[in-house]
N, C-alpha and C. Protein backbone atom coordinates (compact mmCIF):
# COMPACT_ATOMS: atom_id res chain seq x y z
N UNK A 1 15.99 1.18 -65.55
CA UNK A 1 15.85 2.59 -65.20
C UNK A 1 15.33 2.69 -63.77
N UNK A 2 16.00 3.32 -62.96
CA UNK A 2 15.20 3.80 -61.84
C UNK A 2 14.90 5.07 -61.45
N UNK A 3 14.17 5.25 -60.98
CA UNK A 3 13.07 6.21 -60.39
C UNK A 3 13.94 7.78 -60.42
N UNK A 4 15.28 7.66 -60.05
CA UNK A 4 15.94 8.87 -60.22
C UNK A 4 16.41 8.96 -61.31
N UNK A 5 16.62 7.79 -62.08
CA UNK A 5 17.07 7.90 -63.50
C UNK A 5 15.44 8.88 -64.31
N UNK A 6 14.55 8.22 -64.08
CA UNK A 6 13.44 8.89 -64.80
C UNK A 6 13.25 10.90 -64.25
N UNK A 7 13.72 11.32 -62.87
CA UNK A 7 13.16 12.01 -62.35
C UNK A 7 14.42 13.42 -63.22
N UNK A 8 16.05 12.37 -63.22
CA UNK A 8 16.85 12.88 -64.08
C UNK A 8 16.76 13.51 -65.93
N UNK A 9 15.53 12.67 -66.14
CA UNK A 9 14.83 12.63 -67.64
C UNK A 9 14.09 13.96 -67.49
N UNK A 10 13.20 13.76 -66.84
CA UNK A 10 12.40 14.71 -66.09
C UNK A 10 12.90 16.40 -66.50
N UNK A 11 13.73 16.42 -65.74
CA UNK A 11 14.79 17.50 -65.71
C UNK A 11 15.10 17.99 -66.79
N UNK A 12 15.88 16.97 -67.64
CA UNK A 12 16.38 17.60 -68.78
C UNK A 12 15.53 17.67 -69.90
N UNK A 13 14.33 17.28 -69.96
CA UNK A 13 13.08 17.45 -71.10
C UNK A 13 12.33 18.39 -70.70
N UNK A 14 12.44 19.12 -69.03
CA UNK A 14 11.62 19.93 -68.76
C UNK A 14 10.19 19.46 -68.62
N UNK A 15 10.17 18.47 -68.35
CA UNK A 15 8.97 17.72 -67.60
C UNK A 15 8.50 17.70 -66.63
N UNK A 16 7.28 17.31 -65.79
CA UNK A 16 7.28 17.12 -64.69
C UNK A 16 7.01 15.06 -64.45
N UNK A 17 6.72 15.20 -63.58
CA UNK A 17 6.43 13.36 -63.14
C UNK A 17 4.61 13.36 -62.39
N UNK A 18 4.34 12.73 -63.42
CA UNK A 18 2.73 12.29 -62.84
C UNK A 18 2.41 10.97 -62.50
N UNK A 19 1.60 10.58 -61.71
CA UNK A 19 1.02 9.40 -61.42
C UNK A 19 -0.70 9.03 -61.57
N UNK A 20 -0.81 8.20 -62.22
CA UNK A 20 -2.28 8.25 -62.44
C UNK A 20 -3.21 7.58 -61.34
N UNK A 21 -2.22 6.91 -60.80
CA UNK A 21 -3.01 6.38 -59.75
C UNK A 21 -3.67 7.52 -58.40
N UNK A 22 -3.18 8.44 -58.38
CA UNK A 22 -4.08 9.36 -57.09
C UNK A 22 -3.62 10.83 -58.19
N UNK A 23 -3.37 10.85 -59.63
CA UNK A 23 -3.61 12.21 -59.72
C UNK A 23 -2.30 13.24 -59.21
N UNK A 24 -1.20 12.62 -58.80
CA UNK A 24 -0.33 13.39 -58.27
C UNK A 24 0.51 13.99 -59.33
N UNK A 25 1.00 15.18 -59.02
CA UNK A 25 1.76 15.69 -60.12
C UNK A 25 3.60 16.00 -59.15
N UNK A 26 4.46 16.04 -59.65
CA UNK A 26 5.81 16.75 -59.00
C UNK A 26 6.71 17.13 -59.94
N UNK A 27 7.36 18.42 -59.68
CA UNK A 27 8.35 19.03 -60.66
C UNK A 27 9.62 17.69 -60.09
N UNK A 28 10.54 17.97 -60.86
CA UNK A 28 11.43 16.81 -60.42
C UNK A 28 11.91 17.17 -59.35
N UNK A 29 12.40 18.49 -58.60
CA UNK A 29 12.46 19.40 -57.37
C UNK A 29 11.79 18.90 -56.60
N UNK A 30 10.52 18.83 -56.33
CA UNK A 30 9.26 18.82 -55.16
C UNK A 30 9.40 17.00 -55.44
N UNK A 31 9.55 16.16 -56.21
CA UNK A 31 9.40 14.84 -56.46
C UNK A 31 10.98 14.21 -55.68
N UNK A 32 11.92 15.09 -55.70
CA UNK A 32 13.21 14.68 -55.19
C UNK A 32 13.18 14.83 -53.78
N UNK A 33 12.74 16.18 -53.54
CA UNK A 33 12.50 16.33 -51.75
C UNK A 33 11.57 15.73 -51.36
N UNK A 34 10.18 14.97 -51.75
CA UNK A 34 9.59 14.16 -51.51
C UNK A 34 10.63 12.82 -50.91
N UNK A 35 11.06 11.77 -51.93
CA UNK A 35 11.85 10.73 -51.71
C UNK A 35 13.08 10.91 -50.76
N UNK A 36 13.31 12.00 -50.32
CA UNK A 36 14.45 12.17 -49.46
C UNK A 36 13.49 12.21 -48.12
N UNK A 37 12.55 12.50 -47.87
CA UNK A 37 11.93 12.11 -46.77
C UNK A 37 11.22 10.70 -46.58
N UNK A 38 11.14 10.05 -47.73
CA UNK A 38 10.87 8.47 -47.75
C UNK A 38 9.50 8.06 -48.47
N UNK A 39 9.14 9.91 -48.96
CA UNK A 39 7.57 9.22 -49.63
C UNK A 39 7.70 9.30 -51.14
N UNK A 40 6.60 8.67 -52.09
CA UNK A 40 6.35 8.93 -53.16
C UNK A 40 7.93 8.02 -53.68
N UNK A 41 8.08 6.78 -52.99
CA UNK A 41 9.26 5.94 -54.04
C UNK A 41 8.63 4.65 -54.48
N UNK A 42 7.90 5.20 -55.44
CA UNK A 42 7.26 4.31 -56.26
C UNK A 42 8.43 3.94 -57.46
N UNK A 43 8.20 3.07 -57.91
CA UNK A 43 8.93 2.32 -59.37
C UNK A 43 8.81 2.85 -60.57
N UNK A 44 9.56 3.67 -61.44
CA UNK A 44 9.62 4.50 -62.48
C UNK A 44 8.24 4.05 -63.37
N UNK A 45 7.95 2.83 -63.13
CA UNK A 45 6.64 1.94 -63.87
C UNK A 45 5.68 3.14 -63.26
N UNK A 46 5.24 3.67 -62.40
CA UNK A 46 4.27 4.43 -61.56
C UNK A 46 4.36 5.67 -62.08
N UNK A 47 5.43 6.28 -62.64
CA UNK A 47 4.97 7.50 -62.99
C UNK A 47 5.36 8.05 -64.99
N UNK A 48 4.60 8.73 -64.98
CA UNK A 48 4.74 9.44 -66.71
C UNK A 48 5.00 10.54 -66.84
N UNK A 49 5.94 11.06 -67.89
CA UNK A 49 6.42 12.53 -68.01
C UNK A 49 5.31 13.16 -68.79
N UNK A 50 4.97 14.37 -67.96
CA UNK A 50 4.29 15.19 -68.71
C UNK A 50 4.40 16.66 -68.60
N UNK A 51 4.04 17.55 -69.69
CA UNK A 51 4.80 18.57 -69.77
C UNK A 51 4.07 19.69 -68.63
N UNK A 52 4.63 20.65 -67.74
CA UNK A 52 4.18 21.29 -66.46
C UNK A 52 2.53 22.36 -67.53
N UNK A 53 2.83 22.38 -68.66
CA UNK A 53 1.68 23.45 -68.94
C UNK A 53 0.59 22.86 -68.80
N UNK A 54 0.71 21.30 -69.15
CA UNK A 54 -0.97 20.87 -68.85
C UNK A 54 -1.41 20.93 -67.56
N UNK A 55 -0.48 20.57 -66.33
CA UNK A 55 -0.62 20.68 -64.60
C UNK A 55 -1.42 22.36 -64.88
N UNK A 56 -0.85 23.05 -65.45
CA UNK A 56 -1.64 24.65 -65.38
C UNK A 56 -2.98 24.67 -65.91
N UNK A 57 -3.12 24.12 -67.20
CA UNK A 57 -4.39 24.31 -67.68
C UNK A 57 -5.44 23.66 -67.11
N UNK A 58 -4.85 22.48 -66.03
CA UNK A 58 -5.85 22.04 -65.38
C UNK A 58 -6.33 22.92 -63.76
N UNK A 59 -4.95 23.76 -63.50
CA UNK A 59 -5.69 24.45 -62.20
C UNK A 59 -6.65 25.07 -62.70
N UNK A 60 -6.37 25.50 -63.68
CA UNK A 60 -7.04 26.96 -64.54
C UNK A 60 -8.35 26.33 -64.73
N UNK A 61 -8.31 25.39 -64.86
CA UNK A 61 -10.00 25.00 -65.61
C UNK A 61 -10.54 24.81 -64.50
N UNK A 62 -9.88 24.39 -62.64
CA UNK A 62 -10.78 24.27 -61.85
C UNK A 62 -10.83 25.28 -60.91
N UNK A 63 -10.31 26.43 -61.43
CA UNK A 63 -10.29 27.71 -61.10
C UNK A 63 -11.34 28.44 -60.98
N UNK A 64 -11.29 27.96 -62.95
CA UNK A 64 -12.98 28.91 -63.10
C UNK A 64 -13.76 28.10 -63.00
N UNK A 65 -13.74 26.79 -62.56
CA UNK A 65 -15.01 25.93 -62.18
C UNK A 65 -15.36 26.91 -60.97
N UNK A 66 -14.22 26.65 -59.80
CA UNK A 66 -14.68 27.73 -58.90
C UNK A 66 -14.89 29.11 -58.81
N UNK A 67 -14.79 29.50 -59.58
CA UNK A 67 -15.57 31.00 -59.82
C UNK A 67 -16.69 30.63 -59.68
N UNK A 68 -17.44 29.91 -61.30
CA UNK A 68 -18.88 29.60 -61.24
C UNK A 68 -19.42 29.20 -60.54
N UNK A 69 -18.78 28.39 -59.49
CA UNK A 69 -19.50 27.86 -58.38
C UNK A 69 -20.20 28.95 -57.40
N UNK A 70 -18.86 29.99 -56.99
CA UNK A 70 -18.86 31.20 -56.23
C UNK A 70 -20.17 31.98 -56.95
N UNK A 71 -20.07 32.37 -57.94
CA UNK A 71 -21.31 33.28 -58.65
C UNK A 71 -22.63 32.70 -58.35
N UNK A 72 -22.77 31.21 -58.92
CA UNK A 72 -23.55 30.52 -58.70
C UNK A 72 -24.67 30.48 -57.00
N UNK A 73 -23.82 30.54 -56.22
CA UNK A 73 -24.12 30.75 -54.89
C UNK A 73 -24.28 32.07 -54.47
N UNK A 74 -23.50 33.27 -54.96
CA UNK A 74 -24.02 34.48 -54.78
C UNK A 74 -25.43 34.87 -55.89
N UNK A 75 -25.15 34.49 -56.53
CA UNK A 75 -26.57 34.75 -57.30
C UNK A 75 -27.90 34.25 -56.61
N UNK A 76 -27.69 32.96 -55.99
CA UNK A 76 -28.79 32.26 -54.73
C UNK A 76 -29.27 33.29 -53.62
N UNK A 77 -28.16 33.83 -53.33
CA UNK A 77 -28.09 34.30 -51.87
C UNK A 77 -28.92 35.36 -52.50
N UNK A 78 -28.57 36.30 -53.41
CA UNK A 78 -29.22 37.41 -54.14
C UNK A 78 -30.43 37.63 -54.08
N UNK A 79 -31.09 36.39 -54.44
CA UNK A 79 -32.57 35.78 -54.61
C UNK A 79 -33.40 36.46 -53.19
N UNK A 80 -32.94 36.55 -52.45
CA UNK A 80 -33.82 36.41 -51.06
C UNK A 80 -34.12 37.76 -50.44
């Protein structure tokens, strides 16, 4: 299998392509125009299909991390 064979999988399961090694995520779109400029051609071994809703639930969770952070610091500032 190679790397476009997997990115082709990708596609038709409605997946995206992750890598655990730095955390990267790519729809097979943004993962294809990547490799056409020469980056991110790692060996199908490098990346795992996973489905795009978890990529969301994770902005989402560091979303409202940053909210709390934001509150957190206005509530400081408040103080004074």
């Amino acid at each position: 299998m190679t790397l476009q064979d997997l990115i082709d999988q990708a596609r038709r399961e409605g997946k995206w392509l992750w890598c655990h090694y730095q955390d990267l995520w790519f729809s097979p779109a943004q993962l294809e125009a990547e490799n056409a400029k020469g980056k991110f051609r790692w060996g199908p071994v490098n990346w795992k299909l996973r489905s795009p809703i978890e990529r969301l639930a994770e902005a989402e969770q560091k979303a409202g991390e940053a909210i709390e952070e934001r509150n957190r610091i206005a509530r400081e500032i408040l103080k004074r």
